[in-house]
C-alpha atoms as a PDB file:
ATOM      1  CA  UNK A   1       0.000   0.000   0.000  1.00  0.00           C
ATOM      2  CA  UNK A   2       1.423   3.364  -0.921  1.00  0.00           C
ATOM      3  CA  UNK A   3       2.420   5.541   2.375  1.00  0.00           C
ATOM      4  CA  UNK A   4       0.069   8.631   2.254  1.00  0.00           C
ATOM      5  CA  UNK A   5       1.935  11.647   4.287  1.00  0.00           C
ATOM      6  CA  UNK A   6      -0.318  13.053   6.951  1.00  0.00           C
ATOM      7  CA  UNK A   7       1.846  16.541   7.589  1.00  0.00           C
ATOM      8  CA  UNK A   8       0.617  17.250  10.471  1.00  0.00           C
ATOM      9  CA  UNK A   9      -1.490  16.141  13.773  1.00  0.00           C
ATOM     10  CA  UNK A  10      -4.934  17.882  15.045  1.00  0.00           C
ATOM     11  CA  UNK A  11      -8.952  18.097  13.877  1.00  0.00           C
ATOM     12  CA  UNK A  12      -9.218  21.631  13.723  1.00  0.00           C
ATOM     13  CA  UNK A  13      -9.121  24.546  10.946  1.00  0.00           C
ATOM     14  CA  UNK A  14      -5.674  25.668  11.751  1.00  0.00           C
ATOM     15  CA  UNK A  15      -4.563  21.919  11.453  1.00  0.00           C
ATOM     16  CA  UNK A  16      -6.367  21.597   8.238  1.00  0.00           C
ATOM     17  CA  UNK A  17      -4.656  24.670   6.695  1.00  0.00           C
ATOM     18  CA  UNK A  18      -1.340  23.638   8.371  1.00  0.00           C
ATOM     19  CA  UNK A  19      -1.701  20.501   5.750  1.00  0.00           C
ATOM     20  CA  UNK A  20      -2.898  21.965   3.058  1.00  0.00           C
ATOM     21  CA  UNK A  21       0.065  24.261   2.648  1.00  0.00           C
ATOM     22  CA  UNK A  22       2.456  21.707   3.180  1.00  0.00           C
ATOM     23  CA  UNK A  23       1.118  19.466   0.465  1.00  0.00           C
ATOM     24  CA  UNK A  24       2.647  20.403  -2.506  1.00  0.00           C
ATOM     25  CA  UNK A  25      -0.478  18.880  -4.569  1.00  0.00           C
ATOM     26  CA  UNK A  26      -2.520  21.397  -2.807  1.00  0.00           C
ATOM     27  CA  UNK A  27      -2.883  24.434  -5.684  1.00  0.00           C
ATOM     28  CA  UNK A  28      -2.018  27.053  -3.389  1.00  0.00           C
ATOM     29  CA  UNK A  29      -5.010  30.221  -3.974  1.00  0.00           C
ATOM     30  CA  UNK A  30      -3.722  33.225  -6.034  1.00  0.00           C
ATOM     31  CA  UNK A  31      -4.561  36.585  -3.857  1.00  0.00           C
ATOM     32  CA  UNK A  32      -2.996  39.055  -5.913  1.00  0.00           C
ATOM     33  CA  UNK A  33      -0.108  39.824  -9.235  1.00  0.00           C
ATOM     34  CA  UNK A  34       3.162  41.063  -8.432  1.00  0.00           C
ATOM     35  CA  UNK A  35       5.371  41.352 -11.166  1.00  0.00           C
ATOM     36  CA  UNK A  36       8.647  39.904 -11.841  1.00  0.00           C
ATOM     37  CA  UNK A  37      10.165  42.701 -11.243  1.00  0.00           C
ATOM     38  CA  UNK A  38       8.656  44.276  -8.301  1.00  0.00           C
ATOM     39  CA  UNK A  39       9.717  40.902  -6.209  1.00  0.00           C
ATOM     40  CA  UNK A  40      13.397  41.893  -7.264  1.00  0.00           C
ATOM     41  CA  UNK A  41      13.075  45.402  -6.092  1.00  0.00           C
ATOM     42  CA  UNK A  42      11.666  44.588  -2.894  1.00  0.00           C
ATOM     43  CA  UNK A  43      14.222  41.690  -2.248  1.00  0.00           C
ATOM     44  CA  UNK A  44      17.182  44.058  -3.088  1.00  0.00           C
ATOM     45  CA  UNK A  45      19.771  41.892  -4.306  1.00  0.00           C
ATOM     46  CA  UNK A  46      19.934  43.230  -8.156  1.00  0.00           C
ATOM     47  CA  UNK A  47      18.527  45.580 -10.601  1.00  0.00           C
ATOM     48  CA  UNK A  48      15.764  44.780 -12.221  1.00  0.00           C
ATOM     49  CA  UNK A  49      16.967  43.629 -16.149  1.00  0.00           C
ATOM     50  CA  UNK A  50      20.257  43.324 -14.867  1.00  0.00           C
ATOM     51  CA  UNK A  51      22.596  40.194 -15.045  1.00  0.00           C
ATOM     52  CA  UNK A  52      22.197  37.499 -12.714  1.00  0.00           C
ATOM     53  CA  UNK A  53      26.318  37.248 -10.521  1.00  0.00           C
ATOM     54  CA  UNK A  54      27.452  33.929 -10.490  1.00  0.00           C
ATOM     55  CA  UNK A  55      29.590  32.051  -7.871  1.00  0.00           C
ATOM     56  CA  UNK A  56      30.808  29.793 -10.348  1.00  0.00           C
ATOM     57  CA  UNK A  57      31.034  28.464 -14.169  1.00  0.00           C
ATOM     58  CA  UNK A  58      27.994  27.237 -15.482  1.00  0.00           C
ATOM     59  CA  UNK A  59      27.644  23.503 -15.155  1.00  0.00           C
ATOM     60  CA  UNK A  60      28.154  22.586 -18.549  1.00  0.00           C
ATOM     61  CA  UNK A  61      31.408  24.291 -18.696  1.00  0.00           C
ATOM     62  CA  UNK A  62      32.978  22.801 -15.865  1.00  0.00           C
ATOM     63  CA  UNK A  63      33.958  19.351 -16.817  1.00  0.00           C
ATOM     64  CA  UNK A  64      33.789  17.704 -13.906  1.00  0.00           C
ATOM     65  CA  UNK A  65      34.469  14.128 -12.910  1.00  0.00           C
ATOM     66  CA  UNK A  66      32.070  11.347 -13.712  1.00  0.00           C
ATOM     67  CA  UNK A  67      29.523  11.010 -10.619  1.00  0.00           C
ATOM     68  CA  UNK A  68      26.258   8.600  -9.542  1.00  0.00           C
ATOM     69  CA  UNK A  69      24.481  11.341  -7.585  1.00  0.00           C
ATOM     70  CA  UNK A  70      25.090  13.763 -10.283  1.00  0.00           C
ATOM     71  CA  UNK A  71      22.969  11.803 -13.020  1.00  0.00           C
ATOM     72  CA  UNK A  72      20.304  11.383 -10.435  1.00  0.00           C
ATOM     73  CA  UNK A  73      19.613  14.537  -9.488  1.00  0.00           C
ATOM     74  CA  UNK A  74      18.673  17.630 -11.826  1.00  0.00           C
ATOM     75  CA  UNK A  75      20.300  21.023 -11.264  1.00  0.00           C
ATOM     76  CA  UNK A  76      17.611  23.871 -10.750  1.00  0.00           C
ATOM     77  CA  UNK A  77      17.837  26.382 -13.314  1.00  0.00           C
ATOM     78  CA  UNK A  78      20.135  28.472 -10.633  1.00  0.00           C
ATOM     79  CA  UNK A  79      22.422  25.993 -10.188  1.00  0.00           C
ATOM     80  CA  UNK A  80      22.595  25.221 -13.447  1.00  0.00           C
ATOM     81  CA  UNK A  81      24.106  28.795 -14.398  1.00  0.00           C
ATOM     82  CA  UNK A  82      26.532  28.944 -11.271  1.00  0.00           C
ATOM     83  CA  UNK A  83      23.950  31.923  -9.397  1.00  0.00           C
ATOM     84  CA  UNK A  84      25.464  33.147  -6.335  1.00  0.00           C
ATOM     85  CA  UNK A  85      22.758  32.454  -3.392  1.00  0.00           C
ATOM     86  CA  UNK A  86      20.717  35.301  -1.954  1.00  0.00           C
ATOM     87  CA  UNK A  87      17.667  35.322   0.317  1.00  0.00           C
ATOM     88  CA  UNK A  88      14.004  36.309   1.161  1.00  0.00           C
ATOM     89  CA  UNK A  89      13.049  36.590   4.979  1.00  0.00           C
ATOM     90  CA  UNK A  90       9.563  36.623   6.137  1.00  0.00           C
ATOM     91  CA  UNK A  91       7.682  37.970   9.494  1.00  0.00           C
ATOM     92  CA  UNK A  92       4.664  36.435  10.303  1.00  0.00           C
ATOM     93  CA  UNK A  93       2.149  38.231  13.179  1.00  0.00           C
ATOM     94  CA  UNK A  94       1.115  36.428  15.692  1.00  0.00           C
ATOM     95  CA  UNK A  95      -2.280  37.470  14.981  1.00  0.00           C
ATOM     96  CA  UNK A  96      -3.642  35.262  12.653  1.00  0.00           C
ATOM     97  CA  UNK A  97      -0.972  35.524   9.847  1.00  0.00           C
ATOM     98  CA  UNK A  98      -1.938  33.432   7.071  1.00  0.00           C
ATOM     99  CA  UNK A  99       1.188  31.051   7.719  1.00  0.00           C
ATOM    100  CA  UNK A 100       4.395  31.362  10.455  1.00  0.00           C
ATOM    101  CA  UNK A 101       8.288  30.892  10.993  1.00  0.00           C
ATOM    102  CA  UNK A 102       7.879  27.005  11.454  1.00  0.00           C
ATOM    103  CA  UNK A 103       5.215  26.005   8.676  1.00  0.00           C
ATOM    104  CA  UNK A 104       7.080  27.974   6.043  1.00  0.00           C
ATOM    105  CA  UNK A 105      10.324  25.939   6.110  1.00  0.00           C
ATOM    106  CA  UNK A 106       8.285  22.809   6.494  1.00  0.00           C
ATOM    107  CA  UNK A 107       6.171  23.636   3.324  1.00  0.00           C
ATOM    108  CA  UNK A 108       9.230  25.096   1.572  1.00  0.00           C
ATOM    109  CA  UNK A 109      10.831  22.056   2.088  1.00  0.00           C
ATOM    110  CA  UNK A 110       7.518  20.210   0.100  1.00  0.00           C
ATOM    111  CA  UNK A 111       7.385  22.778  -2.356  1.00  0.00           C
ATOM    112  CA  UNK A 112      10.826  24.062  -3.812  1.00  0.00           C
ATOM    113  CA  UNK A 113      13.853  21.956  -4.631  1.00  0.00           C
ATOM    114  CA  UNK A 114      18.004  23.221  -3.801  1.00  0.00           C
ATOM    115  CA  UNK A 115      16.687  25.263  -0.847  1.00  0.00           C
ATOM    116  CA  UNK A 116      17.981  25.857   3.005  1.00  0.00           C
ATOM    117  CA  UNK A 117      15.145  27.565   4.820  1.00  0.00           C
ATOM    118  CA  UNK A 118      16.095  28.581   8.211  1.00  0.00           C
ATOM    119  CA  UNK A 119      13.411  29.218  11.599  1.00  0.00           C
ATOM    120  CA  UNK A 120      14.200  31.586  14.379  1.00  0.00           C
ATOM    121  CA  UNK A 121      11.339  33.089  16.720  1.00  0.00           C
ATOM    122  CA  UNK A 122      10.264  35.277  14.952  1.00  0.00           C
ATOM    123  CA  UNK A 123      11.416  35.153  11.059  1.00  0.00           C
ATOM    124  CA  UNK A 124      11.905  32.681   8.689  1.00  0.00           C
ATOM    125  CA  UNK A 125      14.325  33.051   6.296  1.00  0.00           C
ATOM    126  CA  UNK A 126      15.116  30.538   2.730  1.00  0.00           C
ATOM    127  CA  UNK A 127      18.442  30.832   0.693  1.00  0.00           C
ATOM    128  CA  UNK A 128      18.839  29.374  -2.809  1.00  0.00           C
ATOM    129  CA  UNK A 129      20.011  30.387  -5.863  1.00  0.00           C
ATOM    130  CA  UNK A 130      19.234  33.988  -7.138  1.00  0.00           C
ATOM    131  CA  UNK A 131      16.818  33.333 -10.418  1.00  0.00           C
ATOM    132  CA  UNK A 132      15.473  29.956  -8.328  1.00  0.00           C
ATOM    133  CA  UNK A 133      14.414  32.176  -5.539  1.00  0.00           C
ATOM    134  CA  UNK A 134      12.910  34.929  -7.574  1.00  0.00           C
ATOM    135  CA  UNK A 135      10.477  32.196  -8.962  1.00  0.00           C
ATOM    136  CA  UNK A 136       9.857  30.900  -5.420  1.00  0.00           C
ATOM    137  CA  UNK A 137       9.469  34.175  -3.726  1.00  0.00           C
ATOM    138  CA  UNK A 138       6.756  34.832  -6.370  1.00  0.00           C
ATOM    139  CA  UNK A 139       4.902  31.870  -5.066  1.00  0.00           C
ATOM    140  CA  UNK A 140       5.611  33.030  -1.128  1.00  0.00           C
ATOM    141  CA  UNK A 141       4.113  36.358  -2.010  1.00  0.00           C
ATOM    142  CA  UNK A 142       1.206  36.412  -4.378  1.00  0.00           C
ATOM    143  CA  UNK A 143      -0.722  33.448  -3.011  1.00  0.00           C
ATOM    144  CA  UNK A 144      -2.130  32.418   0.444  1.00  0.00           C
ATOM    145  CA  UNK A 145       0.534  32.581   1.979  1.00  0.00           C
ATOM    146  CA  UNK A 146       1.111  36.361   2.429  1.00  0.00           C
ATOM    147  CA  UNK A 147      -1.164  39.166   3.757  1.00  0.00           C
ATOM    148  CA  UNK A 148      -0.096  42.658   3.110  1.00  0.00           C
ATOM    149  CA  UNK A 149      -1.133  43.244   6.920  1.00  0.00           C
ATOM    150  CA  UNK A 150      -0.023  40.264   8.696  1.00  0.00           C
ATOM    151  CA  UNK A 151       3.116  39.520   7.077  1.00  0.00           C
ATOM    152  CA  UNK A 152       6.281  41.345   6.644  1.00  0.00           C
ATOM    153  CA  UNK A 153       9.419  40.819   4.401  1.00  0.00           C
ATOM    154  CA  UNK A 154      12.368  41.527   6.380  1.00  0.00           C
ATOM    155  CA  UNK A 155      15.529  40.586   6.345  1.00  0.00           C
ATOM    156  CA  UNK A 156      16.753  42.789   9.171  1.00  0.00           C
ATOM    157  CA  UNK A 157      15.440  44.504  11.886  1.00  0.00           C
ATOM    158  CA  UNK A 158      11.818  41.861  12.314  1.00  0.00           C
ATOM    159  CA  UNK A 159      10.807  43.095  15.184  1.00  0.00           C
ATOM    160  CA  UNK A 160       7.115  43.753  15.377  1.00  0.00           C
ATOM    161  CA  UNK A 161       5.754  39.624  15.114  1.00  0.00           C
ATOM    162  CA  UNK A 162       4.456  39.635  18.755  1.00  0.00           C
ATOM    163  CA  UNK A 163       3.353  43.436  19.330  1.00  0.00           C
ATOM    164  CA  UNK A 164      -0.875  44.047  18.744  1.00  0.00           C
ATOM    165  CA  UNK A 165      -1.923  45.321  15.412  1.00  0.00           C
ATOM    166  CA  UNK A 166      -1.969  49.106  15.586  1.00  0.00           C
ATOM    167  CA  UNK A 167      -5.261  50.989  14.885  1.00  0.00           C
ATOM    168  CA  UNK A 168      -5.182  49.789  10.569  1.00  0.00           C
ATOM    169  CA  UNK A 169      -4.764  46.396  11.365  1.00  0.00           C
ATOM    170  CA  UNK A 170      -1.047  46.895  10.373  1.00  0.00           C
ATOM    171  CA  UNK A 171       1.811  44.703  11.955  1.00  0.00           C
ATOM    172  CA  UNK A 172       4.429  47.260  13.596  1.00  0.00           C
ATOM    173  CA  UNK A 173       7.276  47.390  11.563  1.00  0.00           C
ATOM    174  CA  UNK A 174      10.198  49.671  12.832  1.00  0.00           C
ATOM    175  CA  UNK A 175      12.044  50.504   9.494  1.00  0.00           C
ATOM    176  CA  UNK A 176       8.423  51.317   7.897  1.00  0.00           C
ATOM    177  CA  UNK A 177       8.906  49.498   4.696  1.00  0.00           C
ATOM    178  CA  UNK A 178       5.161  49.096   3.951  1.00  0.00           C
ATOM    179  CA  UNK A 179       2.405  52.112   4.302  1.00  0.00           C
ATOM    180  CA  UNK A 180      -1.507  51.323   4.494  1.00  0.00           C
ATOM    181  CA  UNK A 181      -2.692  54.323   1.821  1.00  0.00           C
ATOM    182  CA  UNK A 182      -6.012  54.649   3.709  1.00  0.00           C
ATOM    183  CA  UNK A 183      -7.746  56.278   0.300  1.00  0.00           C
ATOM    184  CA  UNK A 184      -7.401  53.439  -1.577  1.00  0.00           C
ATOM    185  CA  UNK A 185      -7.005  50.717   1.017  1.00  0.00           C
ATOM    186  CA  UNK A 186      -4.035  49.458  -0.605  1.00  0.00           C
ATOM    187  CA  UNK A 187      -0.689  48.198   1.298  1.00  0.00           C
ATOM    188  CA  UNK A 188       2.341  50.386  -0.974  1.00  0.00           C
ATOM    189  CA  UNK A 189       6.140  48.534  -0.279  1.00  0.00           C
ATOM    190  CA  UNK A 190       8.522  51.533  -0.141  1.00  0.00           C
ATOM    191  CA  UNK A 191      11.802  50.234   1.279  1.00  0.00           C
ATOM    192  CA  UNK A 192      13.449  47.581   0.210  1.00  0.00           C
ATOM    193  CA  UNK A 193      13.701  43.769   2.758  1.00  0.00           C
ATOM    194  CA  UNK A 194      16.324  45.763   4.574  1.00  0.00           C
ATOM    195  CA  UNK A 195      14.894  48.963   4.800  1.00  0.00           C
ATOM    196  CA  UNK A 196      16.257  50.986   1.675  1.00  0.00           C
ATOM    197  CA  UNK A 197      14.207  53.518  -0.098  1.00  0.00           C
ATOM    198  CA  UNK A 198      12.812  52.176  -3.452  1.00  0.00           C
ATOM    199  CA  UNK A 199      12.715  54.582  -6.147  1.00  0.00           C
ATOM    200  CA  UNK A 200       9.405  54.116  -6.425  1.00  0.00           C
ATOM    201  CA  UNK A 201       6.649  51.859  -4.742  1.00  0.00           C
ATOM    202  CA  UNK A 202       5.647  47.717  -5.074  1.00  0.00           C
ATOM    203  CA  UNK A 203       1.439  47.659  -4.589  1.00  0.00           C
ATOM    204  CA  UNK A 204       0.676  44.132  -2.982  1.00  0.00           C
ATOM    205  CA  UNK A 205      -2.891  44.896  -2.606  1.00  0.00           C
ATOM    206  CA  UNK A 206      -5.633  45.095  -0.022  1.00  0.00           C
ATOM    207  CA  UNK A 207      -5.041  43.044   3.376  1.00  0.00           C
ATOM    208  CA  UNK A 208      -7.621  40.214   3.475  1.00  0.00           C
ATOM    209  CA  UNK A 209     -10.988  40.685   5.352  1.00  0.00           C
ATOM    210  CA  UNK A 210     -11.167  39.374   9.241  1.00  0.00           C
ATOM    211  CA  UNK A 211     -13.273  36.368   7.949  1.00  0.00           C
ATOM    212  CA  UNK A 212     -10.945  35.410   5.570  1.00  0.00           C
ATOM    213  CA  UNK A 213      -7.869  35.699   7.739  1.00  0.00           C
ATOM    214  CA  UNK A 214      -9.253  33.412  10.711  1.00  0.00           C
ATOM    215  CA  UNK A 215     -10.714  31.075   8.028  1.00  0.00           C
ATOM    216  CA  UNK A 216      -7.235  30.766   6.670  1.00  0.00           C
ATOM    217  CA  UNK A 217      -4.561  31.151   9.521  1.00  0.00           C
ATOM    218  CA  UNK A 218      -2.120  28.312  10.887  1.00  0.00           C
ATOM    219  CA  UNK A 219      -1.412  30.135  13.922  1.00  0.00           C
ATOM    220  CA  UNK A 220      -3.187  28.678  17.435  1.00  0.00           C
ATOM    221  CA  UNK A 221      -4.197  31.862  19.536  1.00  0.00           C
ATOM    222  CA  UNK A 222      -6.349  31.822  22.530  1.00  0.00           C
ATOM    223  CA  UNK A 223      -7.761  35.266  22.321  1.00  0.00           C
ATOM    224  CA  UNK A 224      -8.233  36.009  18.165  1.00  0.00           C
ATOM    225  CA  UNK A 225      -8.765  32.575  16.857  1.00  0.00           C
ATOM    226  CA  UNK A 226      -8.529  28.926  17.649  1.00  0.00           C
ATOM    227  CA  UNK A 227      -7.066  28.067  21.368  1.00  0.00           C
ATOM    228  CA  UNK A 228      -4.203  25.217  20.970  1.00  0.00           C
ATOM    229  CA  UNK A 229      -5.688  23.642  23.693  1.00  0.00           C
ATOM    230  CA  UNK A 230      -9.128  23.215  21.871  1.00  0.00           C
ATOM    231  CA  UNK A 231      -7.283  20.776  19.721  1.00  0.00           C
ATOM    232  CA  UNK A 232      -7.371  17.385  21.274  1.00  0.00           C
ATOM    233  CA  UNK A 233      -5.988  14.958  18.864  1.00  0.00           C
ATOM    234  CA  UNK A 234      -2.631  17.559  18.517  1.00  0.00           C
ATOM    235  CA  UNK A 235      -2.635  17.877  22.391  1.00  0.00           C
ATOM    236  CA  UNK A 236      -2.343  13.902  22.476  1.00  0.00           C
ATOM    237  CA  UNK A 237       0.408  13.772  19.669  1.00  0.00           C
ATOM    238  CA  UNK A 238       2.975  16.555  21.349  1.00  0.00           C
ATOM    239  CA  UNK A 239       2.066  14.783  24.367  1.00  0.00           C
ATOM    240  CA  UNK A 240       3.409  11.222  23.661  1.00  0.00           C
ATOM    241  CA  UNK A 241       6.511  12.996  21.823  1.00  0.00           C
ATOM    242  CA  UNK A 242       7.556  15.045  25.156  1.00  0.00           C
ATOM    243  CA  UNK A 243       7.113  12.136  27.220  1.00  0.00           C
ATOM    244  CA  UNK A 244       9.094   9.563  25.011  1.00  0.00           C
ATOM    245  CA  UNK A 245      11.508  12.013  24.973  1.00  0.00           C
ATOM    246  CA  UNK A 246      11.564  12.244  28.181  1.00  0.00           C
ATOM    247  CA  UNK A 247      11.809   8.593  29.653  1.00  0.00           C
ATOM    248  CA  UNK A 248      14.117   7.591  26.508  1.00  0.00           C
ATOM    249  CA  UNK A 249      16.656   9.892  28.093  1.00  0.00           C
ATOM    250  CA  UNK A 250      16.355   9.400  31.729  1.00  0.00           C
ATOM    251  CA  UNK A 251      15.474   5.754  31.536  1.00  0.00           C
ATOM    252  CA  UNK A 252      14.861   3.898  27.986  1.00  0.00           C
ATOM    253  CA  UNK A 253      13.582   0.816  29.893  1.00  0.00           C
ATOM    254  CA  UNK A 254      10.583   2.908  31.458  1.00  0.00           C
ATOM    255  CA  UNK A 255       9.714   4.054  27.418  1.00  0.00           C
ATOM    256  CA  UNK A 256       9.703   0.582  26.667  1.00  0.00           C
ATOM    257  CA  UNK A 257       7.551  -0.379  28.888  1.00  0.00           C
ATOM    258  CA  UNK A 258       5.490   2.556  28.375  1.00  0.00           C
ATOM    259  CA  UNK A 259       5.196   1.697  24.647  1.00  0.00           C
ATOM    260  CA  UNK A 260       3.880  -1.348  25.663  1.00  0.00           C
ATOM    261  CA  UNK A 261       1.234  -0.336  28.015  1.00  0.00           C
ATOM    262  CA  UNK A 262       0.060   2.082  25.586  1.00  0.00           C
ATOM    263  CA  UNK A 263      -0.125  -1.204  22.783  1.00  0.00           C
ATOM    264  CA  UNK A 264      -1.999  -3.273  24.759  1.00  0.00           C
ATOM    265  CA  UNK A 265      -4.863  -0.604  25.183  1.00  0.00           C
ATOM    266  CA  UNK A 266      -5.051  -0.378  21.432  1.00  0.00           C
ATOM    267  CA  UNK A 267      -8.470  -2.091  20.550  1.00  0.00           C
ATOM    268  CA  UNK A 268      -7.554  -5.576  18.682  1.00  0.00           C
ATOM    269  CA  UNK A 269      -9.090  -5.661  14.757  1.00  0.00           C
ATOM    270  CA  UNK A 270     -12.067  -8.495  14.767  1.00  0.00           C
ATOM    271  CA  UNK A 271     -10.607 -10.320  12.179  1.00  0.00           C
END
């Protein structure tokens, strides 16, 4: 019988989204169109139209030696042309962000091949090649994923994840790289991921609607959406990991025996 990934524990809508963005046959929604070249000017590595740097000769010119592993796996596109690496780092609000630090890497990880996506508290941050994470970041910004309100691309100063929305609904951001033009409703990008001026300004569109953003979040909270505790099925699963964890250290016998105990209660099939 083919092995069918489950992703992740729990019966509730935040578990349900948590597994439907880390399925990569899940079609991930398109929210809104930015352009090829707006990603690059907000990501600040290059110029738009200008030439990708490379860290190395393409792979075709560089005659190496005859190698297994090589046949078997297929160079990205980046790799393929010897790009240098570069980055995109995201900041995810605590208050029902449409995804968070953790889930990205895991779904990155589904998703995108020749990546190393890193988690810290509050950020969450994937390196690859250049033109490979151009066409990724497209995909991390322009779908489900991203809310102009709720989530932040920063790749310095991040600060802001855990504060309350201010009076817009706007995640606090200390280097103001994104404005809330209250005419139009529209969230306008004006610095670059590490806070330098753009010469002019990347539109991502209108944040999402309340009932859209807890219909959609993967973040547990207590007071503005789904309580962590409300989900018993994930409750039992983190459960039996901390305590095998546990007794395997301090005493492997006791998990053994507690593996047992827990075997025997299983109800027996009637066949």
């Amino acid at each position: 019988m083919a092995y069918k990934p489950q992703y992740c524990a729990g019966q509730t809508v935040i578990a349900d989204n948590r597994r439907k963005q880390m399925n990569p046959d899940h079609k991930l929604t398109k929210l809104r169109d930015v352009s090829d070249k707006d990603i690059v000017l907000i990501m600040g590595h290059r110029a738009p139209g200008s030439a990708y740097k490379s860290a190395h000769p393409p792979l075709a010119e560089q005659q190496e030696p005859a190698c297994p592993v090589r046949k078997l796996v297929t160079p990205t596109d980046g790799a393929k042309a010897g790009d240098r690496i570069r980055y995109i780092q995201f900041s995810d609000s605590m208050y029902n962000a449409p995804c968070h630090p953790y889930l990205r890497s895991y779904l990155e990880s589904y998703r995108f091949r020749g990546i190393d996506p890193g988690t810290l508290s509050g950020r969450q941050i994937v390196e690859c090649r250049e033109r490979d994470l151009e066409k990724y970041a497209k995909d991390l910004v322009n779908t489900e994923l991203f809310d102009p309100a709720l989530t932040g691309i920063r790749g310095c100063t991040v600060h802001g994840h855990s504060l309350r929305l201010d009076e817009n609904g706007m995640m606090f951001d200390m280097l103001q790289r994104c404005i809330l033009d209250k005419k139009s409703g529209i969230v306008k990008i004006v610095k670059d991921q590490v806070g330098v001026p753009l010469d002019g300004e990347v539109k991502v569109g209108k944040p999402m609607d309340a009932k859209w953003i807890k219909a959609n979040s993967t973040i547990y909270h207590s007071l503005v959406g789904t309580a962590y505790r409300d989900d018993a099925e994930l409750i039992e699963y983190i459960q039996r990991i901390v305590t095998l964890r546990v007794k395997y250290g301090f005493m492997p016998k006791e998990a053994q025996l507690w593996q047992k105990q827990q075997k025997s209660r299983e109800p027996r099939s009637s066949s």
